[in-house]
C-alpha atoms as a PDB file:
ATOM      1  CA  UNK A   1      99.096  15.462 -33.781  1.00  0.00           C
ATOM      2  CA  UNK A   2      97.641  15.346 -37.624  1.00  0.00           C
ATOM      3  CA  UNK A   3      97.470  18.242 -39.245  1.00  0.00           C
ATOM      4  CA  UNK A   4      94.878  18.036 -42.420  1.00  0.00           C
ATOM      5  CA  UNK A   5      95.397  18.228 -46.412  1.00  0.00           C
ATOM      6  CA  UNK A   6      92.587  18.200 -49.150  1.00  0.00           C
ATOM      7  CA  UNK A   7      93.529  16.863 -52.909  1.00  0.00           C
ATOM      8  CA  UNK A   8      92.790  18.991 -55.088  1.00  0.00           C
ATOM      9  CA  UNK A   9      92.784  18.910 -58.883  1.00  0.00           C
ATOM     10  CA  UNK A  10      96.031  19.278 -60.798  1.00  0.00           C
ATOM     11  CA  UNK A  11      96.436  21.817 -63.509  1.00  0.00           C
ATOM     12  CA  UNK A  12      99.373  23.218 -65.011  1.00  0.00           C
ATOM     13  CA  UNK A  13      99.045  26.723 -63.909  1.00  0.00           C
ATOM     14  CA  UNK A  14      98.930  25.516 -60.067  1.00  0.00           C
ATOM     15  CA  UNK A  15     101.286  22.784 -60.291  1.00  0.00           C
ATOM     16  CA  UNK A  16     103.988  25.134 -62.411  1.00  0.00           C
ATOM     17  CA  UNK A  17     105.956  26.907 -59.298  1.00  0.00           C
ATOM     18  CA  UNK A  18     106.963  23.232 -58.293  1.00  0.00           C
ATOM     19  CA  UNK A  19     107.117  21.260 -62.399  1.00  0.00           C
ATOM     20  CA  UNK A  20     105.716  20.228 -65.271  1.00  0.00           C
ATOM     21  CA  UNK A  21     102.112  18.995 -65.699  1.00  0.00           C
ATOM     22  CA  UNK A  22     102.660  16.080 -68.524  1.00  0.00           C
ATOM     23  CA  UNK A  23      99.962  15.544 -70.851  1.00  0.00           C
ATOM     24  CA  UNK A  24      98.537  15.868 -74.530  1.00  0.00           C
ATOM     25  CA  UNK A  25      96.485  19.018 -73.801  1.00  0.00           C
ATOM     26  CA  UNK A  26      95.726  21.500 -76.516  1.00  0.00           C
ATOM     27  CA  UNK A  27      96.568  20.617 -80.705  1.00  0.00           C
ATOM     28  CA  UNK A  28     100.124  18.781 -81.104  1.00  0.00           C
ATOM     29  CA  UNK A  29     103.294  20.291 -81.760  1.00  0.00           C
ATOM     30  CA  UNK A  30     103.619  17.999 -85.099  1.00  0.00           C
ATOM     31  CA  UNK A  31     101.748  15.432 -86.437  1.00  0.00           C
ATOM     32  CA  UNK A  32     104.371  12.509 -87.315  1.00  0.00           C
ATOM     33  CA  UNK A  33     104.344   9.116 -88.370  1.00  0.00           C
ATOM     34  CA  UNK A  34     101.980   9.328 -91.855  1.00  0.00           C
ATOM     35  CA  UNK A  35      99.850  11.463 -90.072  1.00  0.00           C
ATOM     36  CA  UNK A  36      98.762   8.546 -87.602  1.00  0.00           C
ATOM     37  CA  UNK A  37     100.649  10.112 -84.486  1.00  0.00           C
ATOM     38  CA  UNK A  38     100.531  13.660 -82.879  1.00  0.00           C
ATOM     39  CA  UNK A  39     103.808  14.892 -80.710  1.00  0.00           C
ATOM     40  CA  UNK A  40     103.888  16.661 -77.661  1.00  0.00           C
ATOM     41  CA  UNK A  41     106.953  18.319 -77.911  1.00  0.00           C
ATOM     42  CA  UNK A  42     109.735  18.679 -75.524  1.00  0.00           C
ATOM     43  CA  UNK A  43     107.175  18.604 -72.189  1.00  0.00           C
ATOM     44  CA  UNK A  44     109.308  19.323 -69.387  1.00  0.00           C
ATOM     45  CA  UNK A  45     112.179  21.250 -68.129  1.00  0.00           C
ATOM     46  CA  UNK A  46     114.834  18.307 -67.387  1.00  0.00           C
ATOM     47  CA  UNK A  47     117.071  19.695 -65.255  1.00  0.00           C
ATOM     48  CA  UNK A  48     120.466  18.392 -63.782  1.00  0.00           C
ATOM     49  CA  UNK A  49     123.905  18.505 -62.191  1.00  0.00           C
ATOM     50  CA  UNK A  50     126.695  16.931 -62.986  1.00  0.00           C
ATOM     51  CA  UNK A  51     125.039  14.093 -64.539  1.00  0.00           C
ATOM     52  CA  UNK A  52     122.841  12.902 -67.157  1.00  0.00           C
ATOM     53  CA  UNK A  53     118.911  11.761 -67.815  1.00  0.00           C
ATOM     54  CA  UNK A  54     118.691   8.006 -67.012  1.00  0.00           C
ATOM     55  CA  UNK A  55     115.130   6.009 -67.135  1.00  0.00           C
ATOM     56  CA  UNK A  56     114.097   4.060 -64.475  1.00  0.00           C
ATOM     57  CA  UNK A  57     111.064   1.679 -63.474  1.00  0.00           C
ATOM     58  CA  UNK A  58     109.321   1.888 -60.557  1.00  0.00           C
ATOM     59  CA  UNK A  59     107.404  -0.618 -58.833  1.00  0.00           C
ATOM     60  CA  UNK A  60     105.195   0.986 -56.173  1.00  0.00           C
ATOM     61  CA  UNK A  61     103.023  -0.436 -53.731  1.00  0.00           C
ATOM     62  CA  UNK A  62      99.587   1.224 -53.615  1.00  0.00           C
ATOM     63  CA  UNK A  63      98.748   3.232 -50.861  1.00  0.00           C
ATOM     64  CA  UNK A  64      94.961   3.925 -49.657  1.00  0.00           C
ATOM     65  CA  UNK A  65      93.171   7.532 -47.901  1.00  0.00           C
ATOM     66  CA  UNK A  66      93.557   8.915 -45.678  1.00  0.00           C
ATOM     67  CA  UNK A  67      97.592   8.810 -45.739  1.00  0.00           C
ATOM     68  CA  UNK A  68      99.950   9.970 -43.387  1.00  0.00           C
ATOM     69  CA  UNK A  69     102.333  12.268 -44.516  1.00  0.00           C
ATOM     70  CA  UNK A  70     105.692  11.845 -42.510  1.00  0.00           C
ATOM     71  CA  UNK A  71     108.477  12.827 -44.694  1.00  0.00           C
ATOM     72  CA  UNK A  72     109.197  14.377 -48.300  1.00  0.00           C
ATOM     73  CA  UNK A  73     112.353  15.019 -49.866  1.00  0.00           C
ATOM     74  CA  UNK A  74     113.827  16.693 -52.694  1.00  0.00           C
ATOM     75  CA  UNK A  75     116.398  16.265 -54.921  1.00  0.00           C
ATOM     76  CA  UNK A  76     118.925  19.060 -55.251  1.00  0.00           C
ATOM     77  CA  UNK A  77     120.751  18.097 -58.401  1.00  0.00           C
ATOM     78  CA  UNK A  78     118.465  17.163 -60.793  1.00  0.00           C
ATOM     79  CA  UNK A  79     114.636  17.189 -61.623  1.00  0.00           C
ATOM     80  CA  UNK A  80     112.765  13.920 -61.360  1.00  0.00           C
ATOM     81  CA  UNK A  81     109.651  12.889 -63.630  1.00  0.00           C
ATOM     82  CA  UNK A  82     106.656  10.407 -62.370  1.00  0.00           C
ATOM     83  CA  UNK A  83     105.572   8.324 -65.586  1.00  0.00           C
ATOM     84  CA  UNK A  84     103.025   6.071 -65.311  1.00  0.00           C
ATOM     85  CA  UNK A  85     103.034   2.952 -67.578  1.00  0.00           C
ATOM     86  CA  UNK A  86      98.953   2.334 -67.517  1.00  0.00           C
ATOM     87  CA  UNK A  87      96.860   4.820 -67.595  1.00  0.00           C
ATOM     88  CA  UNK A  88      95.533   5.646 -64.120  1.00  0.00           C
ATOM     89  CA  UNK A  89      96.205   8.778 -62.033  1.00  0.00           C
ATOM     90  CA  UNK A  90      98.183   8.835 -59.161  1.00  0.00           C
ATOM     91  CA  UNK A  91      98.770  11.264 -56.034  1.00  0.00           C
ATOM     92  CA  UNK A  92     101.378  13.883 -55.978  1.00  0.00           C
ATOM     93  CA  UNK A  93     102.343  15.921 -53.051  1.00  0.00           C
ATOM     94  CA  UNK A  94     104.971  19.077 -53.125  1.00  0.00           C
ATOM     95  CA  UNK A  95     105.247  22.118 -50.602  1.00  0.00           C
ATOM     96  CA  UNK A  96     107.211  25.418 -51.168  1.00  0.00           C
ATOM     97  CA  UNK A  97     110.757  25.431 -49.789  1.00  0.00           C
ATOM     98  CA  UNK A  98     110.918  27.604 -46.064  1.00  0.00           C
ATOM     99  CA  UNK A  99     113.867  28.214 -44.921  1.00  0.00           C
ATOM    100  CA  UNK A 100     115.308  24.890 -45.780  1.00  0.00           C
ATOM    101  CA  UNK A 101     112.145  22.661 -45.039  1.00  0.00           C
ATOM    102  CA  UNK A 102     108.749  22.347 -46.256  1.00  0.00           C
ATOM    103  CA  UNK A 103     106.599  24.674 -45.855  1.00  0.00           C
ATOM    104  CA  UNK A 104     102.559  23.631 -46.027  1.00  0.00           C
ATOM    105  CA  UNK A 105     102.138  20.520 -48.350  1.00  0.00           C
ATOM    106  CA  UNK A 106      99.636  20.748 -51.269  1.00  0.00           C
ATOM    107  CA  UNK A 107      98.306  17.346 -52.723  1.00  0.00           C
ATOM    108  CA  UNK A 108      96.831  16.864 -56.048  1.00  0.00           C
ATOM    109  CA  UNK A 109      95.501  13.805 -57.837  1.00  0.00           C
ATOM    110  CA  UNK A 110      97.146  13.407 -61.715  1.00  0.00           C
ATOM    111  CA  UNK A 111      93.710  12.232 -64.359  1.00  0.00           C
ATOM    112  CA  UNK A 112      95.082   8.989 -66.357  1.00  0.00           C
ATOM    113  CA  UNK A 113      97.287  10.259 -69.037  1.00  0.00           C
ATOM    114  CA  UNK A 114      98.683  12.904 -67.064  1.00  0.00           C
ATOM    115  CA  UNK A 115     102.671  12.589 -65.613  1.00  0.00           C
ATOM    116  CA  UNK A 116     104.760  15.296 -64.004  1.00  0.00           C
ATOM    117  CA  UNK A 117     108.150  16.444 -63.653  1.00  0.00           C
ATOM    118  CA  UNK A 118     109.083  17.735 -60.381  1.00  0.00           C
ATOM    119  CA  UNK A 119     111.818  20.786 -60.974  1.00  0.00           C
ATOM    120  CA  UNK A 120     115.335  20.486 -59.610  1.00  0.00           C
ATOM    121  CA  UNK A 121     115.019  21.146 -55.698  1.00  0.00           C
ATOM    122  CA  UNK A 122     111.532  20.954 -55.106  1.00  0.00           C
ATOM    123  CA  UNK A 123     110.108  19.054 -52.031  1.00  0.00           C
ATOM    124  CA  UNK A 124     107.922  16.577 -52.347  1.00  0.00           C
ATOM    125  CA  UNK A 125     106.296  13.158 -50.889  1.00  0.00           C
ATOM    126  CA  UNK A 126     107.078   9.874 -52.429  1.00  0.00           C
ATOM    127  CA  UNK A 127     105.637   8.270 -55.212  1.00  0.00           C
ATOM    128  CA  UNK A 128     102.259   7.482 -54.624  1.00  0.00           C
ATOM    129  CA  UNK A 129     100.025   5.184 -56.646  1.00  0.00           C
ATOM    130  CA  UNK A 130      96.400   4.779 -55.463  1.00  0.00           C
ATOM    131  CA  UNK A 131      95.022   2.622 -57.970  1.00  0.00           C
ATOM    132  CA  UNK A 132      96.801  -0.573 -59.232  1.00  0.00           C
ATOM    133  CA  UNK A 133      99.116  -0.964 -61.374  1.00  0.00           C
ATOM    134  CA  UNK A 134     102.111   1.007 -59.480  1.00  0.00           C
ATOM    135  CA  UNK A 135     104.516   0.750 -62.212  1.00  0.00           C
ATOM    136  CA  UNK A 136     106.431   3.638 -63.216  1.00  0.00           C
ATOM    137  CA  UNK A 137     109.131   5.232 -65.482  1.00  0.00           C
ATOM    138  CA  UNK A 138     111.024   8.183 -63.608  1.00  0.00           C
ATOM    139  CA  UNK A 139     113.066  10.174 -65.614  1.00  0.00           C
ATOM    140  CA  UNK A 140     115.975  11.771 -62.914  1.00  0.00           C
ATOM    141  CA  UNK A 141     119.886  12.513 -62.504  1.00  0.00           C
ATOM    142  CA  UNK A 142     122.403   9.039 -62.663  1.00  0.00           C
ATOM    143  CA  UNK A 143     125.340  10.234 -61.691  1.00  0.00           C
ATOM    144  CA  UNK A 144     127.832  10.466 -58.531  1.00  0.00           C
ATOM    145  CA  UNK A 145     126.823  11.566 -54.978  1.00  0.00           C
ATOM    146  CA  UNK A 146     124.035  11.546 -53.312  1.00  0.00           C
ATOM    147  CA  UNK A 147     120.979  13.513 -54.661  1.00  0.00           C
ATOM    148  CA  UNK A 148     118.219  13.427 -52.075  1.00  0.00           C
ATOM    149  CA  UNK A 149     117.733  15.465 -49.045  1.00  0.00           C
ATOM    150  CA  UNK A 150     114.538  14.054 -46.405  1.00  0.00           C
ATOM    151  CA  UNK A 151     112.635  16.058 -44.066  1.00  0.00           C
ATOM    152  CA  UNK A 152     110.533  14.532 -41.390  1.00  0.00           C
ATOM    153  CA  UNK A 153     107.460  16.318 -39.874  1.00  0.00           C
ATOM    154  CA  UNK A 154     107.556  16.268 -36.125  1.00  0.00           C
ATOM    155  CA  UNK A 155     103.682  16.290 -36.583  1.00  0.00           C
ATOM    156  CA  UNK A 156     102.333  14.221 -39.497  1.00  0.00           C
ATOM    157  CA  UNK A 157      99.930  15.838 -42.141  1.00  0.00           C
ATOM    158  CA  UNK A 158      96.696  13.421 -43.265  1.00  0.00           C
ATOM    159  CA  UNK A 159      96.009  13.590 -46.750  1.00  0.00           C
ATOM    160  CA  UNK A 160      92.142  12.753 -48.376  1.00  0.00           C
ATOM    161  CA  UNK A 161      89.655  13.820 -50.332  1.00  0.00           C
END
């Protein structure tokens, strides 16, 4: 049994109970570099547990709408930042924690030049490119023990436009 979710456009103020909407919004912070470059300061709330930041890259496989929704996890000891290396958007999906599982899923679509930072605990779906190339930096926790907690929906959602 599917049970239905509509994207919706991302902003900061709707995304903000669950991260950090990354972009170059609004006049920068400082303008560096001979005056060639402006800097977005200090974008997101990294956030983690016995650890530290390490960068990875992410290879994901594209995925096409409608999508099932099966699973989403979280990450309980650190926060965990999407990056795209090309400028394209991508899908994000988080719900609000109940009672130890998801509650109802929200999906957004990210414009090109957007990234976010999921906070420390949040639940959300996997990373989810829908328009080529899938390649990623995430910023998130290295450290010892295990750092992700799944859920999987005894009835799927389906996620489009």
């Amino acid at each position: 049994m599917s049970r239905d979710i509509r994207i919706q456009p991302i902003t900061a103020k709707v995304f903000a109970p669950f991260g950090d909407l990354l972009d170059c919004s609004g006049a920068p912070d400082k303008i560096i570099n001979q005056g060639l470059c402006g800097r977005y300061h200090d974008r997101a709330q990294l956030d983690f547990n016995d650890g530290a930041a390490g960068i990875s890259l992410f290879n994901a496989e594209l995925r096409k709408l409608p999508l099932k929704l099966e699973m989403m996890e979280r990450h309980p000891d650190g926060s965990q930042a999407f990056i795209p290396m090309a400028y394209v958007g991508f899908l994000v999906v988080v719900a609000p924690d109940q009672n130890g599982a998801p509650g109802t899923p929200l999906a957004f679509e990210t414009h090109p030049g957007q990234a976010i930072n999921f906070h420390r605990g949040v639940w959300h779906g996997v990373l989810t490119p829908l328009n080529a190339p899938g390649l990623f930096a995430v910023v998130d926790r290295i450290g010892a023990g295990e750092n992700l907690e799944e859920h999987w929906f005894t009835n799927f959602w389906t996620i489009s436009n």
